[in-house]
Protein backbone atom coordinates (compact mmCIF):
# COMPACT_ATOMS: atom_id res chain seq x y z
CA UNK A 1 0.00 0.00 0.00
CA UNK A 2 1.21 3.49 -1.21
CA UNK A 3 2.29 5.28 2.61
CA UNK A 4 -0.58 7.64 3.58
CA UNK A 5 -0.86 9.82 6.52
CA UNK A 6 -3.51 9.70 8.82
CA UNK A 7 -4.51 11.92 11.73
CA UNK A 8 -6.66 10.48 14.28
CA UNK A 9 -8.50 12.48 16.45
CA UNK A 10 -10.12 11.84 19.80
CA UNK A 11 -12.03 13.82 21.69
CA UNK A 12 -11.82 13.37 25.71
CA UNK A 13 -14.10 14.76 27.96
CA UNK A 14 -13.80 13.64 31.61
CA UNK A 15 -13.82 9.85 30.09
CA UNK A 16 -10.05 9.03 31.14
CA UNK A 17 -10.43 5.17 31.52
CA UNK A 18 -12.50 4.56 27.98
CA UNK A 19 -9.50 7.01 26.60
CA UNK A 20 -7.08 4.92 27.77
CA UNK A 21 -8.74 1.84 26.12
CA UNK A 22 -9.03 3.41 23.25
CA UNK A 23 -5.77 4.95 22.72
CA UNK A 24 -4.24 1.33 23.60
CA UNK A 25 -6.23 -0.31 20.84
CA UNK A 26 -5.46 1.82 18.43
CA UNK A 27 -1.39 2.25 19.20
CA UNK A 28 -1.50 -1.82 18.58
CA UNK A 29 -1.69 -0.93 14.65
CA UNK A 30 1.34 -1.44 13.03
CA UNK A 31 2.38 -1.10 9.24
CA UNK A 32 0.28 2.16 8.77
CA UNK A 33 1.65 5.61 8.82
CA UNK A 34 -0.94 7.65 11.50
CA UNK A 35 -0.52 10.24 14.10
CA UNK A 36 -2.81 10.09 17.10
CA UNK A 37 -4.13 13.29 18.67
CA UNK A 38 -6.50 13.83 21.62
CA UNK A 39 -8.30 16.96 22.49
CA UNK A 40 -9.40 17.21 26.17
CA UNK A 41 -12.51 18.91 26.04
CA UNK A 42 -12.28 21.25 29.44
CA UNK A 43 -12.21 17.62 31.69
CA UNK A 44 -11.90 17.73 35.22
CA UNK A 45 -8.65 16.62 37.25
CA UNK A 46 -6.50 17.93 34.70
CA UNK A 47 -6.93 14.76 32.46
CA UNK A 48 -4.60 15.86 29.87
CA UNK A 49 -1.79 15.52 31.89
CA UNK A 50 -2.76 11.90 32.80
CA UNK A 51 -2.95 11.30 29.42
CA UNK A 52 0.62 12.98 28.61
CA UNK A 53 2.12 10.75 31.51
CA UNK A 54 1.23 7.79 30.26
CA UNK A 55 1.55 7.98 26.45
CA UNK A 56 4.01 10.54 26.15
CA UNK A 57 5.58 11.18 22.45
CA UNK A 58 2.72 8.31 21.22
CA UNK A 59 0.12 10.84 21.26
CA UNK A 60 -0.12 14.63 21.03
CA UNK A 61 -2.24 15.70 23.44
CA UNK A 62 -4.40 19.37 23.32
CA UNK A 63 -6.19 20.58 26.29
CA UNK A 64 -8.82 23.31 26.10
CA UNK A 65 -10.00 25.48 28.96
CA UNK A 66 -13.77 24.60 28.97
CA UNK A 67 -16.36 21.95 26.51
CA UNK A 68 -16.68 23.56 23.68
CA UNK A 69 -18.89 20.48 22.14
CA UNK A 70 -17.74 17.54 20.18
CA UNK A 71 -18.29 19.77 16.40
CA UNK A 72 -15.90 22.35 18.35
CA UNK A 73 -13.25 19.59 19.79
CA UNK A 74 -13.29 18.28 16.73
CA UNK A 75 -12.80 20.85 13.92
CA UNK A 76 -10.12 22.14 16.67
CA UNK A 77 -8.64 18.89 16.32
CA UNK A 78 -8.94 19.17 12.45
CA UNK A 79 -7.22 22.57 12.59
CA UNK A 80 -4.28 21.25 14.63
CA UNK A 81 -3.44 18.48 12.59
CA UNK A 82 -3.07 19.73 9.28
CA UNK A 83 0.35 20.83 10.21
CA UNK A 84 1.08 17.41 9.63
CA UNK A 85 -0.51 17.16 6.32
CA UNK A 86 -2.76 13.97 6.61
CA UNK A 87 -4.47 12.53 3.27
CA UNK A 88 -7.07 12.05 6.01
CA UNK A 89 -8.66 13.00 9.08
CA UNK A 90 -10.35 9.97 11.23
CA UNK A 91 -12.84 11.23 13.81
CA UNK A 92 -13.31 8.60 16.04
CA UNK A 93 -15.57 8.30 19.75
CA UNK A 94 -12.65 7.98 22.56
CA UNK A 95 -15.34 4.71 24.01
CA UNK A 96 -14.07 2.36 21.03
CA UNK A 97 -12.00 -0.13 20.86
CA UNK A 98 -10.52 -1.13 16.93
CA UNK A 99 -9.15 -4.33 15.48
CA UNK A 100 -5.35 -4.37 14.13
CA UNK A 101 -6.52 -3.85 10.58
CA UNK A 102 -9.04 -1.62 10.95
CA UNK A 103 -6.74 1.53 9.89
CA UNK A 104 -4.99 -0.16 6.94
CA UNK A 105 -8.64 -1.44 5.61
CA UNK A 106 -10.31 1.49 5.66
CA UNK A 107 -7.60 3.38 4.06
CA UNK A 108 -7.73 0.89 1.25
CA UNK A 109 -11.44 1.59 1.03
CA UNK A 110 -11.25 4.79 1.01
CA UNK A 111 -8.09 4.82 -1.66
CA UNK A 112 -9.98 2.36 -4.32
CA UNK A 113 -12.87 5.25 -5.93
CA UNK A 114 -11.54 9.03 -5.71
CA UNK A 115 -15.67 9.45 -5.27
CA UNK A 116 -15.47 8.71 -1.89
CA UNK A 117 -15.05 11.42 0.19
CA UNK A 118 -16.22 9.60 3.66
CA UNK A 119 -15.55 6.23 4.81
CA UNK A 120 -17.00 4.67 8.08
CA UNK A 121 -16.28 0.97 9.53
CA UNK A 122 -18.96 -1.20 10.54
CA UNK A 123 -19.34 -0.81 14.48
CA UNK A 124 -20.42 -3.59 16.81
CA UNK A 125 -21.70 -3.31 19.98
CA UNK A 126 -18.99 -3.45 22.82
CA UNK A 127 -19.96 -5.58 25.17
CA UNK A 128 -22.13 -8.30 22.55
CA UNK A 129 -19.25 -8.34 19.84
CA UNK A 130 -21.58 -10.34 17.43
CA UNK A 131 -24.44 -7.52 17.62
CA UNK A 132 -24.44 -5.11 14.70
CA UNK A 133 -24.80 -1.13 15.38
CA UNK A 134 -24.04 0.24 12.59
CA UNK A 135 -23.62 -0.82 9.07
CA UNK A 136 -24.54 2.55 6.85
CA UNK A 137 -27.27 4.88 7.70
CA UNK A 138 -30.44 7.07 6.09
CA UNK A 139 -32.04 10.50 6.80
CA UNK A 140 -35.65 10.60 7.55
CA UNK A 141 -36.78 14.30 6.60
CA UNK A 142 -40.76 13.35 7.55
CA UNK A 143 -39.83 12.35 11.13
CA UNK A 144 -36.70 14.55 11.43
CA UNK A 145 -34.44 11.12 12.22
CA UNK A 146 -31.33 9.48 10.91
CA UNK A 147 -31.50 5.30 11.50
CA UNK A 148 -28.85 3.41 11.35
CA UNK A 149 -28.81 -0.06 9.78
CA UNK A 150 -27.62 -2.87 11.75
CA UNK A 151 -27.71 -5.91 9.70
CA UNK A 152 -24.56 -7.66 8.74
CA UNK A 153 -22.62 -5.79 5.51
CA UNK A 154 -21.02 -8.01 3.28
CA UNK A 155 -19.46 -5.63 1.05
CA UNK A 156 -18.76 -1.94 0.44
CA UNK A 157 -22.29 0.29 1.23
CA UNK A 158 -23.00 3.80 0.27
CA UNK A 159 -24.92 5.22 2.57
CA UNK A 160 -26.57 8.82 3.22
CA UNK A 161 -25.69 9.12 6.61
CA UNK A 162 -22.76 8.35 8.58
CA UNK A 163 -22.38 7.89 12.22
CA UNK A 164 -20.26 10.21 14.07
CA UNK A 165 -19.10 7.25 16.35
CA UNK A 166 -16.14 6.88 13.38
CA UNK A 167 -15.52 7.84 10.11
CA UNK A 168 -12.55 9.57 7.71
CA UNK A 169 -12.81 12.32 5.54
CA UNK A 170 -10.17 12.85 2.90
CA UNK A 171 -8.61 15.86 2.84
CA UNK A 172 -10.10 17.47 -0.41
CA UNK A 173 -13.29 17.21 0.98
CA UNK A 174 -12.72 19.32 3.98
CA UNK A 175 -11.01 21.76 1.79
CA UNK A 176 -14.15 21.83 -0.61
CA UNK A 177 -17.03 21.79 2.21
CA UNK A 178 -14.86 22.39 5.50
CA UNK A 179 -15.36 21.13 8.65
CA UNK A 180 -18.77 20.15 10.99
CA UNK A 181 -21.21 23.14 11.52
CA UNK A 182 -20.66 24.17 15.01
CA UNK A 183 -24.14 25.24 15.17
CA UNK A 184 -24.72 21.97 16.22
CA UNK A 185 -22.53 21.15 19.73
CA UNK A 186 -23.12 17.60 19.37
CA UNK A 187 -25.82 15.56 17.93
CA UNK A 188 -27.10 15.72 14.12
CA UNK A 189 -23.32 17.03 12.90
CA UNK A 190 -23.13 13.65 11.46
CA UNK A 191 -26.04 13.97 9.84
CA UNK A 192 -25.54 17.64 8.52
CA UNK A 193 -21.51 16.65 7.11
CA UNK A 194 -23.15 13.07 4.97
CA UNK A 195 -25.71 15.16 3.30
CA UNK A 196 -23.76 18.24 2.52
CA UNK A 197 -20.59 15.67 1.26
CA UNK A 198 -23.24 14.15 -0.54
CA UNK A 199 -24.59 17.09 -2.55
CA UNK A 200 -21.21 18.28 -3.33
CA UNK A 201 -20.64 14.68 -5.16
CA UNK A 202 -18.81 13.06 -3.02
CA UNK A 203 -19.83 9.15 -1.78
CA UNK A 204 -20.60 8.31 1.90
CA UNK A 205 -19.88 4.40 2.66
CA UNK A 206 -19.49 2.14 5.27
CA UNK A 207 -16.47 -0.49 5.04
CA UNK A 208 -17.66 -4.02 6.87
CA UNK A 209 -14.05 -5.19 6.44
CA UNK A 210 -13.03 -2.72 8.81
CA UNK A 211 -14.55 -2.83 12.41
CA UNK A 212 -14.54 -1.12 15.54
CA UNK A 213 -16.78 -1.86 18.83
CA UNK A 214 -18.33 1.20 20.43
CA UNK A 215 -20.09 1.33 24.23
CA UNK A 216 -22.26 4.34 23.23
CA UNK A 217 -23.95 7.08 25.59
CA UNK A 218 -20.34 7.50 27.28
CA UNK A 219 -20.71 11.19 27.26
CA UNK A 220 -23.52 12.28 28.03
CA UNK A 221 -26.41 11.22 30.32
CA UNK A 222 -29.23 8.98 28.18
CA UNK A 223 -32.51 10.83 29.50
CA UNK A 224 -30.97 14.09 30.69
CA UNK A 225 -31.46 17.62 30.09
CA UNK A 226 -28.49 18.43 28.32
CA UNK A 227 -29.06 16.01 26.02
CA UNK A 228 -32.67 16.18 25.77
CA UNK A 229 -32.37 19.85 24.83
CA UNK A 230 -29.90 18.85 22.52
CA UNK A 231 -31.58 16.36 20.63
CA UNK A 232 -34.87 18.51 20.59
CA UNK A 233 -32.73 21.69 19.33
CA UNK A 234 -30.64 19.92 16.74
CA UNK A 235 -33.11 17.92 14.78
CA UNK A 236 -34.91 21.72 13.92
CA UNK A 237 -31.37 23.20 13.23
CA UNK A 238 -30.85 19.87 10.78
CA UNK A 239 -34.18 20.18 8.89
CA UNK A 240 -34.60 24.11 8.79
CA UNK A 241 -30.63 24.10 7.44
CA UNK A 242 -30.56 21.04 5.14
CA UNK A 243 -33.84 19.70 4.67
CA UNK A 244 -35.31 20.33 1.33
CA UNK A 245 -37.88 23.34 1.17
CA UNK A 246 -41.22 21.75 1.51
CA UNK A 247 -39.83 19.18 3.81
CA UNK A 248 -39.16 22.40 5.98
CA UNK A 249 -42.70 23.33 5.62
CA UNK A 250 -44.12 20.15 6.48
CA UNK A 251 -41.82 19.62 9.68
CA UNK A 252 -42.79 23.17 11.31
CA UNK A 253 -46.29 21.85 11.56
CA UNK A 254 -45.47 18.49 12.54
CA UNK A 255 -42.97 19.58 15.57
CA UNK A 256 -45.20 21.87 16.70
CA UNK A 257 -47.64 18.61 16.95
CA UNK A 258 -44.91 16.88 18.68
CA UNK A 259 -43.90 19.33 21.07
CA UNK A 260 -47.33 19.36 22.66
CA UNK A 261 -47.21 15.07 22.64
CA UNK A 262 -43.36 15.26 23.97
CA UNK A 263 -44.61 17.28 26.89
CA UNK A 264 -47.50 15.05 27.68
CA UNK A 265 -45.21 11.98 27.69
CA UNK A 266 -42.98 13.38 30.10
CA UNK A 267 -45.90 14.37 32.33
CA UNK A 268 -47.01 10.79 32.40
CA UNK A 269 -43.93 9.48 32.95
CA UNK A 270 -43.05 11.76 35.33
CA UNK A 271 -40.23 13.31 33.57
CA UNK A 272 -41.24 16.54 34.18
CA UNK A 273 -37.47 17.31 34.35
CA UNK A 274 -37.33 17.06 31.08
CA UNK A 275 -39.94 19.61 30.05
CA UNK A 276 -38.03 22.87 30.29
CA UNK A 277 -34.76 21.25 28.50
CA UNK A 278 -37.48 19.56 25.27
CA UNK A 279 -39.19 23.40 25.28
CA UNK A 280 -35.89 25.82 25.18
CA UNK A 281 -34.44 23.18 22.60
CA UNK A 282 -37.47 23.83 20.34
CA UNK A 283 -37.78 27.50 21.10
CA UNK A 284 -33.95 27.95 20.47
CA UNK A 285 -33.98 25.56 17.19
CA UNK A 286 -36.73 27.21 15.71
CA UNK A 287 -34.89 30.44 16.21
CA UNK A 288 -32.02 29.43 14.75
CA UNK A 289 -30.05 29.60 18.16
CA UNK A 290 -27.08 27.29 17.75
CA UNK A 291 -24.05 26.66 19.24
CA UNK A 292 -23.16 26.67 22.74
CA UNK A 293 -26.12 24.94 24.87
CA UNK A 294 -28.56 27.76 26.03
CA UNK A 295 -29.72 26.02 29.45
C-alpha cells in the first residue's frame, strides 16, 4: 500500500479510563503511517496531563479550557493536525475499541474510488461483539431522524448518513465543504456533514471489512437535560438548514404537533425534568439559536 498519513482524532471529555482503552487499541496498529491526537474537552482533574504521563511522544495531546462540544473539539482537532498534512482525518468516539486492521482497511477503502469522500467501519456493539450497530445509515426528513442499519454488511455500502461514532474524511473534501457546523454542539453534525458531502458529489460508505466496537452514551447522560435539549434543538437546526424546502414546511407543523405530545409523555412518565430542556431546545432551534447549549 502506497504510505498515507492519517490523523486520528479523539475527543476526551472527563472519560479518562474509555480514553485509555481506546488509545491502547489503536497504538497496537502497526504497518500504517498515522498520528494520534486527543483533544481534552475542558475535563476535570487535569486529564490531559494523565494522558501525557502515560503515552508521552505516542500521542499529542491538546487541552482546552472549557467543553466547547464535540463539532468544536473536533474541527479544533482538524485545525491542529493539518500541520502534519494527513491525506485524512479519522474522527473517532474515545469509548471504542478497533481491530489491528481496521486503519490499513479502511484506508484501502477509502483509496480504491476518488468518489469517496467519507468512509465509516462497521461498528459492533462493545460488550455483545456479534451484535451489529451500525452498518450505513439514512435520513428521515418526515420524522426529522437518521437510523442506522444494523444488519450484517457483506461488502462496500453507500450510505446517506454516517455515524459520528467513526468515520474519515479525505482531505479534499474538507477543503471543498470544510469542517462540521458548530451550530450543532453535538448531535445531528453527522447527519448535517453526509448530506452536505453528498450534494457536493462526493460518496458516503461504510467499510464491513473494517470494524470497531463502540459502548455508546459514554458522554452524556441517556434521559438528561443536556441532552434532551440537545436532541430537541438539533433535529430543527438539521431540517430548517438542510432539509429540502417543503420538507421544511411540512416539519414546522409536525414539531409543533410533537412538542405538545413530547410534553405530555414526560408528564405521564413523570419526567417533568425534562420539560423545560425539550421546550428551550425547540424554542432555540426554531430560532435558529445554535451553538453553545442555552440552558
Amino acid at each position: 500500500m502506497e504510505k498515507v498519513l492519517v490523523t486520528i482524532i479523539i475527543l476526551n471529555w472527563n472519560g479518562l479510563e474509555n480514553t485509555i482503552k481506546c488509545l491502547d487499541s489503536l497504538l497496537k496498529i502497526r504497518d500504517i503511517y498515522y498520528k494520534v491526537i486527543v483533544i481534552d474537552n475542558g475535563s476535570k482533574n487535569d486529564e490531559a496531563a494523565s494522558l501525557k504521563e502515560i503515552y508521552g511522544s505516542k500521542i499529542e495531546v491538546y487541552p482546552l479550557p472549557k467543553n466547547i462540544g464535540f463539532t468544536g473539539g473536533v474541527n479544533y482537532g482538524i485545525k491542529v493536525s493539518k500541520k502534519h498534512k494527513p491525506e485524512y482525518f479519522l474522527l473517532l468516539n474515545n469509548d471504542t475499541e478497533v481491530k489491528k486492521d481496521f486503519l490499513k482497511n479502511i484506508i484501502s477503502t477509502a483509496k480504491s474510488d476518488s468518489a469517496i469522500g467519507v468512509v465509516s467501519p462497521m461498528i459492533y456493539d462493545y460488550e455483545k461483539r456479534n451484535h451489529v450497530v451500525f452498518s450505513g445509515g439514512y435520513v428521515n426528513w418526515l420524522l426529522g431522524k437518521t437510523f442506522h442499519r444494523t444488519d450484517k454488511a457483506n461488502s462496500i455500502r453507500t450510505c446517506k448518513f454516517i455515524t459520528g461514532c467513526c468515520f474519515m474524511i479525505k482531505k479534499e473534501l474538507i477543503r471543498e465543504i470544510g469542517t462540521l457546523d458548530n451550530r450543532f454542539f453535538a448531535y445531528f453534525e453527522d447527519a448535517a456533514y453526509s448530506v452536505t458531502a453528498t450534494r457536493a458529489g462526493y460518496k458516503c460508505v461504510c467499510d464491513p471489512s473494517a470494524v470497531i466496537y463502540h459502548k455508546g452514551g459514554a458522554s452524556t447522560e441517556k434521559t438528561g437535560p443536556f441532552k434532551t435539549y440537545l436532541i430537541s434543538r438539533n433535529r430543527i437546526l438539521f431540517v430548517n438548514n438542510y432539509a429540502p424546502s417543503l420538507v421544511k414546511i411540512y416539519f414546522f407543523f409536525f414539531n409543533l404537533i410533537k412538542l405538545f405530545i413530547a410534553i405530555l409523555t414526560f408528564i405521564i412518565t413523570k419526567q417533568n425534568y425534562r420539560i423545560f430542556a425539550y421546550t428551550k431546545g425547540y424554542l432555540d432551534g426554531t430560532l435558529g439559536r445554535g451553538g453553545l447549549p442555552r440552558l
